[in-house]
Protein backbone atom coordinates (compact mmCIF):
# COMPACT_ATOMS: atom_id res chain seq x y z
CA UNK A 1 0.67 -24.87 -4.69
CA UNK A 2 -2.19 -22.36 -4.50
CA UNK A 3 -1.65 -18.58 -2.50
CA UNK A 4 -3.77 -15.99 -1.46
CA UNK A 5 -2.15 -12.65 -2.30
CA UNK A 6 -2.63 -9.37 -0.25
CA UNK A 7 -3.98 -6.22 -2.18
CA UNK A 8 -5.60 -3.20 -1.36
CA UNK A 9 -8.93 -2.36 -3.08
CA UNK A 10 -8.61 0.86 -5.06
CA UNK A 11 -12.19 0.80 -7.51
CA UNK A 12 -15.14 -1.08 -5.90
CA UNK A 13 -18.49 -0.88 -7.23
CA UNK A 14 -21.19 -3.29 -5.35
CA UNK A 15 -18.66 -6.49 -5.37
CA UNK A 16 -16.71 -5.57 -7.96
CA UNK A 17 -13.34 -4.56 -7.49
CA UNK A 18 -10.16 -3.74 -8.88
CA UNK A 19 -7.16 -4.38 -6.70
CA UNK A 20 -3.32 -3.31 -6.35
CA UNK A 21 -1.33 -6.15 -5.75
CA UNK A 22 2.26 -4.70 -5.26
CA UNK A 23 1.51 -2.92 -8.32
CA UNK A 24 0.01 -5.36 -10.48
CA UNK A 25 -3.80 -4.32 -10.79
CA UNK A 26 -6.44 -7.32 -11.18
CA UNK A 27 -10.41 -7.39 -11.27
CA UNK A 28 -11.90 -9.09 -8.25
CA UNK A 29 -15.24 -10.46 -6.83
CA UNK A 30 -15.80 -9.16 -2.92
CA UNK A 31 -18.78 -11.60 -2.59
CA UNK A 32 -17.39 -13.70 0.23
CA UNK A 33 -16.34 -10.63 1.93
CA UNK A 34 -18.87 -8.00 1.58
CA UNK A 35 -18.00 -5.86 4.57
CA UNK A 36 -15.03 -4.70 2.57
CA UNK A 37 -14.63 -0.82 1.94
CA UNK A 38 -12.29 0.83 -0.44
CA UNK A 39 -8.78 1.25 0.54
CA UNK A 40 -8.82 -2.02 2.52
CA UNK A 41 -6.65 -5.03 1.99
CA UNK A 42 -7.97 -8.51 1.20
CA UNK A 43 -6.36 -11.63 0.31
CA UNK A 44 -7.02 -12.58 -3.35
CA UNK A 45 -7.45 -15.93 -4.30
CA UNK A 46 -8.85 -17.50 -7.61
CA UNK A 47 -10.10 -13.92 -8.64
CA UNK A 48 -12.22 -13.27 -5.12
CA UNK A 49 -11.58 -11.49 -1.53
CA UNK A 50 -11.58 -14.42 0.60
CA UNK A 51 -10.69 -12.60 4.07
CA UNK A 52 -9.14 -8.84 5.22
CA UNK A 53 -5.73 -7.81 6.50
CA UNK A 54 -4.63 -4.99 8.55
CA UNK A 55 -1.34 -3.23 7.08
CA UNK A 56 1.55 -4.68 8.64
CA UNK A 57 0.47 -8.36 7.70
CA UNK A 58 0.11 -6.95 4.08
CA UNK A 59 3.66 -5.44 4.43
CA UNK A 60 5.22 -8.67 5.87
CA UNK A 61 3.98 -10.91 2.99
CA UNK A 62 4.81 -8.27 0.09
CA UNK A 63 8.66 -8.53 1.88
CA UNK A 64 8.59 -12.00 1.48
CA UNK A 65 7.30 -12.02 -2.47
CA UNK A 66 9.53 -9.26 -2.68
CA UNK A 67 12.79 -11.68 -0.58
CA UNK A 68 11.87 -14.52 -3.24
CA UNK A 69 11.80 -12.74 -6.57
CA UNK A 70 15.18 -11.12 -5.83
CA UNK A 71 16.20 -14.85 -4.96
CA UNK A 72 15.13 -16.00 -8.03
CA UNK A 73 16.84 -13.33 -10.00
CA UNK A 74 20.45 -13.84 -8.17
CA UNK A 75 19.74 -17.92 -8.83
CA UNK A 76 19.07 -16.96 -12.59
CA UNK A 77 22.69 -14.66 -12.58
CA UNK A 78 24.44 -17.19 -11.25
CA UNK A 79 23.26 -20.26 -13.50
CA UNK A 80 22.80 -17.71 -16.45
């Protein structure tokens, strides 16, 4: 299974950019979406900017990551 994750650009230099992904940084490409500006928030897939979001879609998809890894870490008590 492949997912595009939100993050918002905080360094961006031509297309080029380094990106917070709840608060994991990574170094991006911006070349399919060059209308990008710093401080916005893409979706990151296979290292490049494939489309923007506005805020609260960002905020609705960290929840969810955010949902399944404490999931995961009550399944790992509880089998642990």
């Amino acid at each position: 299974m492949c997912l595009a994750v939100p993050a918002r650009i905080v360094e961006l230099e031509d297309d080029n950019a380094v990106v917070d992904a709840m608060g994991n940084r990574y170094s991006i490409r911006t070349t399919l979406t060059p209308e990008v500006v710093l401080g916005d928030i893409v979706l990151v897939h296979a290292g490049f900017a494939i489309a923007t979001l506005d805020e609260e879609e960002a905020k609705e998809t960290w929840a969810l990551f955010a949902e399944l890894e404490q999931f995961k870490n009550t399944q790992d008590k509880l089998s642990g």
